[in-house]
Protein backbone atom coordinates (compact mmCIF):
# COMPACT_ATOMS: atom_id res chain seq x y z
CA UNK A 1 0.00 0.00 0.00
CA UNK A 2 1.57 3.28 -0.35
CA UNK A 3 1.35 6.78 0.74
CA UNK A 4 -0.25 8.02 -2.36
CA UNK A 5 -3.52 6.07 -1.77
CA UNK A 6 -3.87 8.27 1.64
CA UNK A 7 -4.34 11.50 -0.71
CA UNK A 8 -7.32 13.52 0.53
CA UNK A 9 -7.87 14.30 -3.00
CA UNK A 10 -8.74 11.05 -3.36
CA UNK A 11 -11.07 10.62 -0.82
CA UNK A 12 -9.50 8.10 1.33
CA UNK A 13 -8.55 8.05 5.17
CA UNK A 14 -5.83 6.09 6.54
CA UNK A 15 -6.37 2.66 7.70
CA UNK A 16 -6.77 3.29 11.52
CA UNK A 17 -9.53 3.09 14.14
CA UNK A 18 -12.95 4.96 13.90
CA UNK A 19 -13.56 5.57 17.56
CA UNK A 20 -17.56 6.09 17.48
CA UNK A 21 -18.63 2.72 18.22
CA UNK A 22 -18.87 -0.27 20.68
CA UNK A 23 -16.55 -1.95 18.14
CA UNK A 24 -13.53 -0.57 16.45
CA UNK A 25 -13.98 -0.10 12.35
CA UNK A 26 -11.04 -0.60 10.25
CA UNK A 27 -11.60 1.34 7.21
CA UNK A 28 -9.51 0.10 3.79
CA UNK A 29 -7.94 2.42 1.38
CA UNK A 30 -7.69 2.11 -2.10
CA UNK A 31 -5.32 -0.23 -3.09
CA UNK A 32 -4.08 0.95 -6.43
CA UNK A 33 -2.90 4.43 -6.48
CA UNK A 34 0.57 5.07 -7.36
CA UNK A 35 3.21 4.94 -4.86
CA UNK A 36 5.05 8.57 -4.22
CA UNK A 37 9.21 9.38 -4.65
CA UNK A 38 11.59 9.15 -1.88
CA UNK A 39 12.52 12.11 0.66
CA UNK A 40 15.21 13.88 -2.20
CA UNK A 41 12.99 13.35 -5.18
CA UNK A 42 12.25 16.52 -7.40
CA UNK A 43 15.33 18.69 -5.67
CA UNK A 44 13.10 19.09 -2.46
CA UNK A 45 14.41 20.41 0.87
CA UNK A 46 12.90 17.30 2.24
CA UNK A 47 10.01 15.58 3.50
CA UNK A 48 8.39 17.28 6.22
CA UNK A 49 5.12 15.26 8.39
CA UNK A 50 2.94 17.86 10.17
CA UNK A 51 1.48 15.97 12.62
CA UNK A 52 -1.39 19.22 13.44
CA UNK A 53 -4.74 17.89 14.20
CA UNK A 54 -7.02 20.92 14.13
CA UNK A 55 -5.93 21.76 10.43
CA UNK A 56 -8.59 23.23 7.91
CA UNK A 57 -10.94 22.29 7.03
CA UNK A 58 -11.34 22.32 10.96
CA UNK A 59 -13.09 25.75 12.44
CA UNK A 60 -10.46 26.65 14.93
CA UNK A 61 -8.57 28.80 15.54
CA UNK A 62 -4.98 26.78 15.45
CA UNK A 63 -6.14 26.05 11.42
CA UNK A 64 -4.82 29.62 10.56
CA UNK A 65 -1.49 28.99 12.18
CA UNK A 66 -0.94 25.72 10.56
CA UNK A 67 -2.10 25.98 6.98
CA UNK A 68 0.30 28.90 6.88
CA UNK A 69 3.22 27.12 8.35
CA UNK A 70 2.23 24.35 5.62
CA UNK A 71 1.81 26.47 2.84
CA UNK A 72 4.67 28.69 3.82
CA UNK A 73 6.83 24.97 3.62
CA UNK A 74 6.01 23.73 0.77
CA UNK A 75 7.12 27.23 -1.28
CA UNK A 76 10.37 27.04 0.44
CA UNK A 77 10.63 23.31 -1.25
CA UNK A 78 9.38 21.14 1.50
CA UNK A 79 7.19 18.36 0.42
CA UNK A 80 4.28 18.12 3.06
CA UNK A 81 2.27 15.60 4.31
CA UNK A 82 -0.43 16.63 6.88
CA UNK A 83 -1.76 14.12 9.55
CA UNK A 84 -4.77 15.27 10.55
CA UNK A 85 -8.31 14.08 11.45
CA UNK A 86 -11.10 13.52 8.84
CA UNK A 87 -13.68 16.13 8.43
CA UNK A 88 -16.37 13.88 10.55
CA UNK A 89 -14.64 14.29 13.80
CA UNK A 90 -14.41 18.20 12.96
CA UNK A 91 -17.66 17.81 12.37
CA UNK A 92 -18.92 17.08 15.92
CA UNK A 93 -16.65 19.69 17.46
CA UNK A 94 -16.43 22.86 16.10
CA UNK A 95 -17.79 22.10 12.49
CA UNK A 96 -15.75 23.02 9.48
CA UNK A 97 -14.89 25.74 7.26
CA UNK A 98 -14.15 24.98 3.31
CA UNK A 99 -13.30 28.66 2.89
CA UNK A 100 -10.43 28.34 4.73
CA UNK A 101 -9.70 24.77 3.57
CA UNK A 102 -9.25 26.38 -0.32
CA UNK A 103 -6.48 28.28 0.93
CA UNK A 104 -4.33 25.53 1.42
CA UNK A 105 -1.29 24.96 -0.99
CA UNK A 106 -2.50 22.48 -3.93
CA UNK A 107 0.68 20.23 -2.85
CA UNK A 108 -0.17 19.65 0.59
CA UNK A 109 -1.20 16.47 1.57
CA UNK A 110 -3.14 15.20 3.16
CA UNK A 111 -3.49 12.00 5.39
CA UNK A 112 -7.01 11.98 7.10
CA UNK A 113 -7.79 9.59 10.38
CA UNK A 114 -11.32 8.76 11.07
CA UNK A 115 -10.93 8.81 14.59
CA UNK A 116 -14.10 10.44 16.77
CA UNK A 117 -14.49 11.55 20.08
CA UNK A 118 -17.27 8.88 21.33
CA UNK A 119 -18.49 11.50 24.16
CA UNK A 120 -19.85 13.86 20.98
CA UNK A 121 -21.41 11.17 18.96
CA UNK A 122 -24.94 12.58 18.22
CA UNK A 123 -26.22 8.86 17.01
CA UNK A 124 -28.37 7.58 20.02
CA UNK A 125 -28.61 4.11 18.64
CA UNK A 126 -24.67 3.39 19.52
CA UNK A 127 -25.35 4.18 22.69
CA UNK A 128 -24.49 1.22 25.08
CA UNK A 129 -27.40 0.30 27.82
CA UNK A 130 -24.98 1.90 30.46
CA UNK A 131 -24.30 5.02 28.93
CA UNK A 132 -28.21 5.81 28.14
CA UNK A 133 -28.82 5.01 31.64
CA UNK A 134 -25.79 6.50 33.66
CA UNK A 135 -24.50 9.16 30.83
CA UNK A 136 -22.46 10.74 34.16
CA UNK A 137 -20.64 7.34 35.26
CA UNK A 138 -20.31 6.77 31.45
CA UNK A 139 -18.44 10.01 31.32
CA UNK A 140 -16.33 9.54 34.26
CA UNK A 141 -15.07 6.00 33.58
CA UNK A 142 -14.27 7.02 29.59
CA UNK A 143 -11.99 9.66 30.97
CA UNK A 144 -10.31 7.03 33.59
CA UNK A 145 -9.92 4.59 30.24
CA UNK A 146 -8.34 7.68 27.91
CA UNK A 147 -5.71 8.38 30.46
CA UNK A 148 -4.14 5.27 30.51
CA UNK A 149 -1.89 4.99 27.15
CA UNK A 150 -1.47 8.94 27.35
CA UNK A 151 -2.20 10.90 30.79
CA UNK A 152 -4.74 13.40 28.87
CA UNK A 153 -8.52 13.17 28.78
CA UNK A 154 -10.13 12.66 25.84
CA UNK A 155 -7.25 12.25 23.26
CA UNK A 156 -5.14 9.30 25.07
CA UNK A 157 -6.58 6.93 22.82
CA UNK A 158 -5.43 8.35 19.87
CA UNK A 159 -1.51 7.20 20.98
CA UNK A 160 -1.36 4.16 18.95
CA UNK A 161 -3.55 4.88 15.84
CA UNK A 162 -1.39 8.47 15.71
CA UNK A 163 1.94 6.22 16.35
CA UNK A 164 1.11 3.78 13.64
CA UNK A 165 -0.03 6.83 11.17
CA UNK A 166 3.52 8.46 11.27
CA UNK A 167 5.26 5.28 10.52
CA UNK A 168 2.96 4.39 7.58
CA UNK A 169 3.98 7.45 6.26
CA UNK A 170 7.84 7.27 7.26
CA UNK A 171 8.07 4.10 5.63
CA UNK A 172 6.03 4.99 2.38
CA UNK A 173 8.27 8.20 2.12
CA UNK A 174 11.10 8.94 4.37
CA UNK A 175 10.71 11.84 6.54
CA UNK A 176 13.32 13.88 7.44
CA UNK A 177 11.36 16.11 9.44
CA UNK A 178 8.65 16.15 12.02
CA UNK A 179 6.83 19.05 13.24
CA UNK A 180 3.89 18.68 15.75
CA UNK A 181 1.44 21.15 16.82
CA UNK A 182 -0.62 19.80 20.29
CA UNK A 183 -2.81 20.36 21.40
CA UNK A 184 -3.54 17.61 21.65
CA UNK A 185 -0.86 16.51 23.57
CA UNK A 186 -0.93 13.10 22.95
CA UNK A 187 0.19 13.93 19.05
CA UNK A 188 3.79 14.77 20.86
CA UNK A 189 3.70 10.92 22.07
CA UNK A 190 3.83 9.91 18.26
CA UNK A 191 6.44 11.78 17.10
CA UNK A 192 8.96 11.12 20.23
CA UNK A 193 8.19 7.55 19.06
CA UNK A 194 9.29 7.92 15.52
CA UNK A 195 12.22 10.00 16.61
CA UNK A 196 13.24 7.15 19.27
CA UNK A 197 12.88 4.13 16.89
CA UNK A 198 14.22 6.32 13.62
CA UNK A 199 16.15 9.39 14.43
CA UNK A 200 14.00 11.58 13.03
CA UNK A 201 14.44 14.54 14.22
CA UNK A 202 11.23 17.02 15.52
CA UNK A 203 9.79 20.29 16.38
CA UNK A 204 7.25 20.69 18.93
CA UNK A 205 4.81 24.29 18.07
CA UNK A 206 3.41 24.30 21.51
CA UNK A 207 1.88 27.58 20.27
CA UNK A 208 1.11 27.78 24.60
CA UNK A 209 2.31 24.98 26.63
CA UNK A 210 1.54 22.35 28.59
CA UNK A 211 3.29 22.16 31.71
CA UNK A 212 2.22 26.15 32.09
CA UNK A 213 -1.28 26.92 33.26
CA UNK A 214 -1.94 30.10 30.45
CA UNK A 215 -5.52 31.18 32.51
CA UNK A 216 -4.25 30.83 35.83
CA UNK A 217 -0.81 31.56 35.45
CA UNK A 218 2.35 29.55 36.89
CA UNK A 219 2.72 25.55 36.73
CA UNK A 220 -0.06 23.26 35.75
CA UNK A 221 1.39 19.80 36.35
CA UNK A 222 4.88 18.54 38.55
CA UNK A 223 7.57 17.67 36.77
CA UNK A 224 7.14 14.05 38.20
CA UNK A 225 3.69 13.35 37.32
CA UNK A 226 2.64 11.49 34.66
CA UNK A 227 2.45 14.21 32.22
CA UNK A 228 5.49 16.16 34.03
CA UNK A 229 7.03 13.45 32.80
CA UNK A 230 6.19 13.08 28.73
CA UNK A 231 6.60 16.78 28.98
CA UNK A 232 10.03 16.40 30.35
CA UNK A 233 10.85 13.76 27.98
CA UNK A 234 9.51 15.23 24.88
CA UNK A 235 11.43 18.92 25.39
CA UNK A 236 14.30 16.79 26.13
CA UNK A 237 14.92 15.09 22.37
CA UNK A 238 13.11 17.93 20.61
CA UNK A 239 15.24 19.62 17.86
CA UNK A 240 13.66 23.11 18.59
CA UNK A 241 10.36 24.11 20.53
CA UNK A 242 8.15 27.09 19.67
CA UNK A 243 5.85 29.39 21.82
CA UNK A 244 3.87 32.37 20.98
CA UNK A 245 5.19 34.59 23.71
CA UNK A 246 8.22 35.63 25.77
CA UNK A 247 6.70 34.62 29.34
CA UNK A 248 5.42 30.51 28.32
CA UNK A 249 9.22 30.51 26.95
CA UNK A 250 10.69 31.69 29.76
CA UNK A 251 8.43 29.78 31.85
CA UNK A 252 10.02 26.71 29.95
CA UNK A 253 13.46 28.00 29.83
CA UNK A 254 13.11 28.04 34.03
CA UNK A 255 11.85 24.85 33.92
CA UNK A 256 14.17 22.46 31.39
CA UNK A 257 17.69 25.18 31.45
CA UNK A 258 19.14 22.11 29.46
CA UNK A 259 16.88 22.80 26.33
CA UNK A 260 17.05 26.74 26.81
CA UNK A 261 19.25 27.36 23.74
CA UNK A 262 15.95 25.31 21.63
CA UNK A 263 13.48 27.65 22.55
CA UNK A 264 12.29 29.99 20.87
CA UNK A 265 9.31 32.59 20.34
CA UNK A 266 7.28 32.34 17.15
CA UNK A 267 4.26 34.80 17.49
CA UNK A 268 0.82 34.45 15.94
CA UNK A 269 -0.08 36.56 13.81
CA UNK A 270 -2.58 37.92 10.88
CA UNK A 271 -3.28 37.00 7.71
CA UNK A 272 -3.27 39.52 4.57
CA UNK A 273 -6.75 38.36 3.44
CA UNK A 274 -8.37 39.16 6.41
CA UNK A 275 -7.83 42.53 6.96
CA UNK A 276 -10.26 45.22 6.25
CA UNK A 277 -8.94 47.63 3.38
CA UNK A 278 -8.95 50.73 5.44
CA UNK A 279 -11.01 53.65 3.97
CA UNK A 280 -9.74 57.02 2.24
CA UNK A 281 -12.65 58.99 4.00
CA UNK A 282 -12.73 59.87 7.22
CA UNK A 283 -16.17 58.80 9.11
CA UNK A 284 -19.12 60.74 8.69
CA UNK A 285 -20.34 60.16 12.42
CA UNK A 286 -23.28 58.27 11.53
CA UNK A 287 -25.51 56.97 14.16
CA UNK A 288 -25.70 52.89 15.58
CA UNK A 289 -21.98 52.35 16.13
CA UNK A 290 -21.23 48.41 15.31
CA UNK A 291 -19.25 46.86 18.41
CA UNK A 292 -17.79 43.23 17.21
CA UNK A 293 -16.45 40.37 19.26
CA UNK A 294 -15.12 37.95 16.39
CA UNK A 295 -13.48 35.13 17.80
CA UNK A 296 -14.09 31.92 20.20
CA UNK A 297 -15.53 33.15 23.29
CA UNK A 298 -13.57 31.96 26.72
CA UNK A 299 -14.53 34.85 29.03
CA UNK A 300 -15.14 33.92 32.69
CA UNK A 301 -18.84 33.99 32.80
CA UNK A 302 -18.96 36.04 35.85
CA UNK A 303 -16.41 38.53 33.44
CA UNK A 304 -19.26 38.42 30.75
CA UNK A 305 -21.49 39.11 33.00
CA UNK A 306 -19.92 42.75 34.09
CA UNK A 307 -19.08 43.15 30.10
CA UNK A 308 -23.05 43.29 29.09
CA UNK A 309 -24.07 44.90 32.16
CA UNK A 310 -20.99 47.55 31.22
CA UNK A 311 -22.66 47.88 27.63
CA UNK A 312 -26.09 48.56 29.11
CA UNK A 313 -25.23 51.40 31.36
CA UNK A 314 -23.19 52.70 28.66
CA UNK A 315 -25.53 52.49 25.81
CA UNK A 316 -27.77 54.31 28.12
CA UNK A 317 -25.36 57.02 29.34
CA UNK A 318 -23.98 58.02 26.11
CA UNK A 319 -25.74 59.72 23.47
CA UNK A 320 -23.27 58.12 20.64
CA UNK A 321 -24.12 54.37 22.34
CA UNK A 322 -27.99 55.24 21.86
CA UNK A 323 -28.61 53.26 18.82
CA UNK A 324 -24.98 51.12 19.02
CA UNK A 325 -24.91 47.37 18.49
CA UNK A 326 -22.69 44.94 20.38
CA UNK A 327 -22.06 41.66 18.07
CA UNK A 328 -20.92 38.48 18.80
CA UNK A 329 -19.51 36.25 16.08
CA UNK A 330 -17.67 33.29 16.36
CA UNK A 331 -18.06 30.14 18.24
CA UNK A 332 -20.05 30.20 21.86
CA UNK A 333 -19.02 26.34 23.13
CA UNK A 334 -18.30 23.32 21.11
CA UNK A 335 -20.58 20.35 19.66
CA UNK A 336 -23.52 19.62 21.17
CA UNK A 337 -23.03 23.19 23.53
CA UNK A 338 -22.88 25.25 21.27
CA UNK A 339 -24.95 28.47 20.81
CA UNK A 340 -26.83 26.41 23.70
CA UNK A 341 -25.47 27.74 27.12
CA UNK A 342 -25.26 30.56 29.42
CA UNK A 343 -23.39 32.50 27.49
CA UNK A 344 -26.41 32.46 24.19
CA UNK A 345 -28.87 32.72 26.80
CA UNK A 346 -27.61 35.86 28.25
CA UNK A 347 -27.11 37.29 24.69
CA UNK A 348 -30.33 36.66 23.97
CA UNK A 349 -32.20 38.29 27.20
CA UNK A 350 -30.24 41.61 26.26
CA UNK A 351 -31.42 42.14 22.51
CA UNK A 352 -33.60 45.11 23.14
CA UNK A 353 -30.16 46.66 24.33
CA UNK A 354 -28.39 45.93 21.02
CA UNK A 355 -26.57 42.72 21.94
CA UNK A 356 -26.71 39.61 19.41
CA UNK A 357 -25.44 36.67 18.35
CA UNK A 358 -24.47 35.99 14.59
CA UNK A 359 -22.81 32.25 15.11
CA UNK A 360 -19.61 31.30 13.29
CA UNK A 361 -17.83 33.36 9.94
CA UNK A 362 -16.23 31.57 7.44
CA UNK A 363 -12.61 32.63 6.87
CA UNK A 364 -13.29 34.11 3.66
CA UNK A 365 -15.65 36.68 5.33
CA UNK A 366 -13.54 37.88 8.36
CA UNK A 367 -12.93 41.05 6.41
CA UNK A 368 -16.57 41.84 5.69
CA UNK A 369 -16.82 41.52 9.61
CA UNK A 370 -14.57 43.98 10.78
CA UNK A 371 -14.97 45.79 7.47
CA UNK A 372 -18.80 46.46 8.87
CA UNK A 373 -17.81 47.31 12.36
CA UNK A 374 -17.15 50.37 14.00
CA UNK A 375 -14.65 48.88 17.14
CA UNK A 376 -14.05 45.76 18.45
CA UNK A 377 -13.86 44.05 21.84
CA UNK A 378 -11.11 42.08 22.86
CA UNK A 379 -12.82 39.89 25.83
CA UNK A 380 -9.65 37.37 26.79
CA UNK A 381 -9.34 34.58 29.89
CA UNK A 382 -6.32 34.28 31.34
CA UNK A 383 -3.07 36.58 32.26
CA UNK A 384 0.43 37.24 31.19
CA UNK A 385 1.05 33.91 29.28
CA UNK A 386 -2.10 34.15 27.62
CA UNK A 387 -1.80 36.31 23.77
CA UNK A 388 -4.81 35.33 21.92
CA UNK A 389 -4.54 35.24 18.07
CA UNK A 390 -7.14 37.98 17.65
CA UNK A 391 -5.32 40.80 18.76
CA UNK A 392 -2.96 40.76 15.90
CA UNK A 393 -6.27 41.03 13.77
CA UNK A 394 -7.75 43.56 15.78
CA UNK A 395 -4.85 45.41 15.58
CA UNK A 396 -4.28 45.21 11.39
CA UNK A 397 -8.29 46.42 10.70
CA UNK A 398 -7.18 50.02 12.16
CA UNK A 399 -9.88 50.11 14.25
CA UNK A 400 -10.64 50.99 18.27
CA UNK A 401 -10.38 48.02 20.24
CA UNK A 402 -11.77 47.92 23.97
CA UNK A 403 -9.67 45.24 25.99
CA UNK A 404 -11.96 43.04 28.57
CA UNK A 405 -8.62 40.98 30.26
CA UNK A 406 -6.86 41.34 33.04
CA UNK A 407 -4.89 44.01 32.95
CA UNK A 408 -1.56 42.62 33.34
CA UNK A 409 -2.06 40.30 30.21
CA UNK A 410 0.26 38.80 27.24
CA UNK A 411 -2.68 41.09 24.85
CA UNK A 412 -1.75 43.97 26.36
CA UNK A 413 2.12 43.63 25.80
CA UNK A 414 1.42 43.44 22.03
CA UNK A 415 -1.33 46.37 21.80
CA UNK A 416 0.91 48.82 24.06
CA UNK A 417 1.21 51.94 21.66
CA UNK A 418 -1.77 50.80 19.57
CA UNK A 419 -3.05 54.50 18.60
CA UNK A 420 -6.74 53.19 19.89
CA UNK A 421 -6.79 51.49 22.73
CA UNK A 422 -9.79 51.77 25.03
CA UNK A 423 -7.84 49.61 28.08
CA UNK A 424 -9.66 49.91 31.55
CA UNK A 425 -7.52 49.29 34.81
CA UNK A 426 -9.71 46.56 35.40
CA UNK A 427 -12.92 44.53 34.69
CA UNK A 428 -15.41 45.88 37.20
CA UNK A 429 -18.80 47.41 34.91
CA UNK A 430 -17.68 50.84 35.92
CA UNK A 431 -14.35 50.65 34.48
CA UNK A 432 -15.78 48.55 31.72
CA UNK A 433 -18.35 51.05 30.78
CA UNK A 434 -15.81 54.19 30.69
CA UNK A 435 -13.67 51.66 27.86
CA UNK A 436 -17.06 51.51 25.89
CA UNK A 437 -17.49 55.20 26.34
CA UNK A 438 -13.71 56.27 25.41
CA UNK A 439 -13.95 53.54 22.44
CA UNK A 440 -17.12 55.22 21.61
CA UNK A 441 -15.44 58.73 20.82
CA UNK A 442 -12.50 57.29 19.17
CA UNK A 443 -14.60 55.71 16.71
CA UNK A 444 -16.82 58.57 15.76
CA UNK A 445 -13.58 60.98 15.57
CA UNK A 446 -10.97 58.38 14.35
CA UNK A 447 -9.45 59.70 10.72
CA UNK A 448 -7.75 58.05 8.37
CA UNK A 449 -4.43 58.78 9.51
CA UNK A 450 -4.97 57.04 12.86
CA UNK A 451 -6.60 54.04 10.97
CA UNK A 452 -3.32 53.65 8.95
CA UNK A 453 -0.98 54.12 12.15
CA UNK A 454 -3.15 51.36 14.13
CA UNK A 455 -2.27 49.21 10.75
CA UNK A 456 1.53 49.87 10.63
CA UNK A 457 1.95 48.79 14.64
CA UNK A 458 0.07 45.74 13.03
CA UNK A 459 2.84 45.15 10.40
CA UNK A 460 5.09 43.64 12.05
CA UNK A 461 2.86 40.41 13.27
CA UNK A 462 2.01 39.56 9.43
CA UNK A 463 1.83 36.11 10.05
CA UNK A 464 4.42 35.41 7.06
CA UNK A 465 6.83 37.80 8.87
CA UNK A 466 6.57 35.40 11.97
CA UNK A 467 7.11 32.43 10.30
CA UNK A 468 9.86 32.98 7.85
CA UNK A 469 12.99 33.08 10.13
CA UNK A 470 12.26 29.91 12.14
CA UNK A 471 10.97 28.24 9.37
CA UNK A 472 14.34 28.88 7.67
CA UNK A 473 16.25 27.48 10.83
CA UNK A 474 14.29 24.29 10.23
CA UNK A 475 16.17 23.86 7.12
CA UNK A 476 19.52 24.21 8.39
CA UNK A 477 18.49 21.50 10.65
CA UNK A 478 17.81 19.18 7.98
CA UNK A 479 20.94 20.20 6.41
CA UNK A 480 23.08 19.37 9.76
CA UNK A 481 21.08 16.26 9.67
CA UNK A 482 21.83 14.74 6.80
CA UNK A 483 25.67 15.79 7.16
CA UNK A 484 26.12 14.46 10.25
């Protein structure tokens, strides 16, 4: 069987476990497709596996970071092959977007595993008697059984089908590169295991971290619990390690001083495509100011809570707020949750005050989004070690953002000397209200010239800009590699 009969243009998934039944489902792939070249065919840099579950067509968030680090490989002359999951188990999470999916380079491929988390199946009839009857005891022991080949709930079953994956694909076509993108976690358990057996080298995008708590700041786990331990191991034989922010690497740096020197900061970023073009007029001072969360909302609830009550004492306060709308787009929970929780439900008892839900946006209409909006909220969880993708798009549309974090947060750090930056000391409704009052006036007077100044402190987190430089190290790695 070979590699080429795994190629999502064909429609095939690799021959692995669908985890959605009582009984594990082996599903064959086509048997007569051509076999692919070895890792120096065609004058390529070499093959690189990107292990990144959570790659489009999957709707979240991680998708922008790792088509681009794809796409961005295979122009430098990488040939890429993408392990992710098939669009089913995407499906029962956050859904999918095949906006952002076209984006992806023609060349990538793609190896697609039809494994599905069996606590989102929606099909009643596969329920066992047990689970119908005692769906909380169900729960509890599933997440007892998912720990044991890999110490994280949820994905510690996909160890084996992952490990078995990457060496399908090693042996079809030598790899002489592995980079892996957790979360999951568990996905950094498949590619120690191809480096241990093979001496392949790898690269672990953390993007945050694992052994660093990003909402509530310092440690999450000890360095001699279970998954102290993977995490030790797996920083320990890593070629390099990447985090989106100074404080997780530092946090890491503290933590493994051995591995220091293979750390290093790779920010998110924004994409071209999605930025508003920014307009040569400046606003007329219309009436029913546009207020836009875009983005996965995480906010404490008791935080969300202040935020609306904030907006209602400030729509009534202000004259300019009078007629203002406050939008949410994006996702509001996962699966079976979402647009169904507290959250919705509080959206929806404020709509005579201008607050509403829109549900998810495609990729390919992020634009339109802040495009139609007036200033945008940036409501975060977490602290210091927490950055958040969306500020770097925030940032690029030019427009007012309010901040609703803490105030000593990783966000902050990037949008300090941001020309428009409502930022209250803290996230009480009266200091909340004054942001939505100061963001307020800066839309309504903001010219052109500010717009364009809010978009060059943006330039410098083009995603592409990020990437480049340690994408180039990777290559030198390769390079020592293959001398050595």
């Amino acid at each position: 069987m070979s590699l080429a009969n795994l190629d999502r243009s064909k429609g095939h998934g690799l021959k692995g476990y669908e985890m959605n039944g009582d009984d594990s489902k082996q599903r064959t792939p086509n048997a007569h497709a051509p076999n692919v070249h070895g890792s120096n065919a065609h004058g390529s840099k070499g093959h690189l596996l990107y292990l990144a579950l959570g790659f489009p067509p999957a709707a979240k968030s991680c998708a922008y970071r790792m088509k681009e680090v794809a796409n961005l490989a295979v122009e430098r002359g990488w040939r890429v092959t993408v392990v992710n999951l098939d669009e089913e188990a995407w499906l029962r999470e956050f859904g999918v977007d095949r906006s952002l999916a076209a984006q992806v380079h023609p060349s990538v491929r793609q190896v697609l595993l039809p494994l599905h988390r069996k606590d989102f199946d929606p099909d009643l009839q596969r329920y066992s008697w047990f689970r119908a009857r005692h769906t909380a005891r169900w729960l509890k022991i599933r997440r007892r059984i998912e720990k044991l080949p890999f110490p994280e709930p949820v994905w510690g079953l996909y160890r084996a089908p992952l490990e078995r994956a990457l060496e399908r694909v090693h042996r079809e076509d030598p790899v002489d590169l592995v980079m892996v993108s957790p979360a999951p976690y568990v996905t950094m358990a498949a590619a120690w295991r191809l480096h241990r057996r093979h001496g392949v080298p790898y690269v672990v995008d953390f993007r945050d971290g694992w052994s660093v708590d990003v909402i509530g700041g310092g440690e999450a786990f000890a360095r001699d619990s279970p998954r102290g331990r993977w995490d030790s191991r797996v920083v320990r034989d890593a070629s390099r390690c990447w985090f989106v922010n100074e404080p997780i690497k530092d946090f890491y740096a503290d933590r493994y001083p051995d591995a220091a020197d293979r750390l290093r900061v790779v920010r998110n970023g924004w994409d071209l495509h999605s930025a508003p073009a920014i307009s040569s007029s400046d606003p007329g001072g219309e009436p029913g100011l546009r207020f836009t969360f875009l983005g996965n909302l995480k906010l404490p609830y008791p935080e969300f809570l202040n935020l609306v009550e904030a907006w209602k004492r400030a729509r009534a306060a202000d004259p300019a707020l009078q007629e203002a709308t406050l939008d949410f787009y994006g996702y509001i929970g996962a699966s079976y949750a979402s647009g169904a929780n507290a959250y919705a439900k509080t959206i929806g008892e404020h709509a005579s005050f201008g607050v509403r839900y829109h549900g998810p946006v495609p990729r390919a209409e992020v634009a339109k989004v802040y495009d139609e909006s007036d200033a945008l909220v940036l409501a975060l969880p977490g602290g210091r070690f927490m950055t958040s993708g969306k500020v770097y798009e925030y940032m690029a549309s030019g427009l007012p953002v309010v901040s609703v974090h803490a105030y000593e947060h990783g966000a902050a750090d990037t949008l300090d000397g941001y020309p428009m930056w409502a930022r209250p000391p803290g996230l009480d409704v009266d200091a909340l209200e004054k942001a939505f009052v100061d963001a307020a006036a800066m839309a309504r007077s903001a010219t052109v010239r500010q717009r364009v100044a809010g978009r060059a402190h943006a330039e410098r987190f083009e995603r592409r800009r990020q990437l480049e430089p340690p994408i180039s190290e990777l290559e030198e790695l390769v390079t020592q590699g293959r001398a050595r």
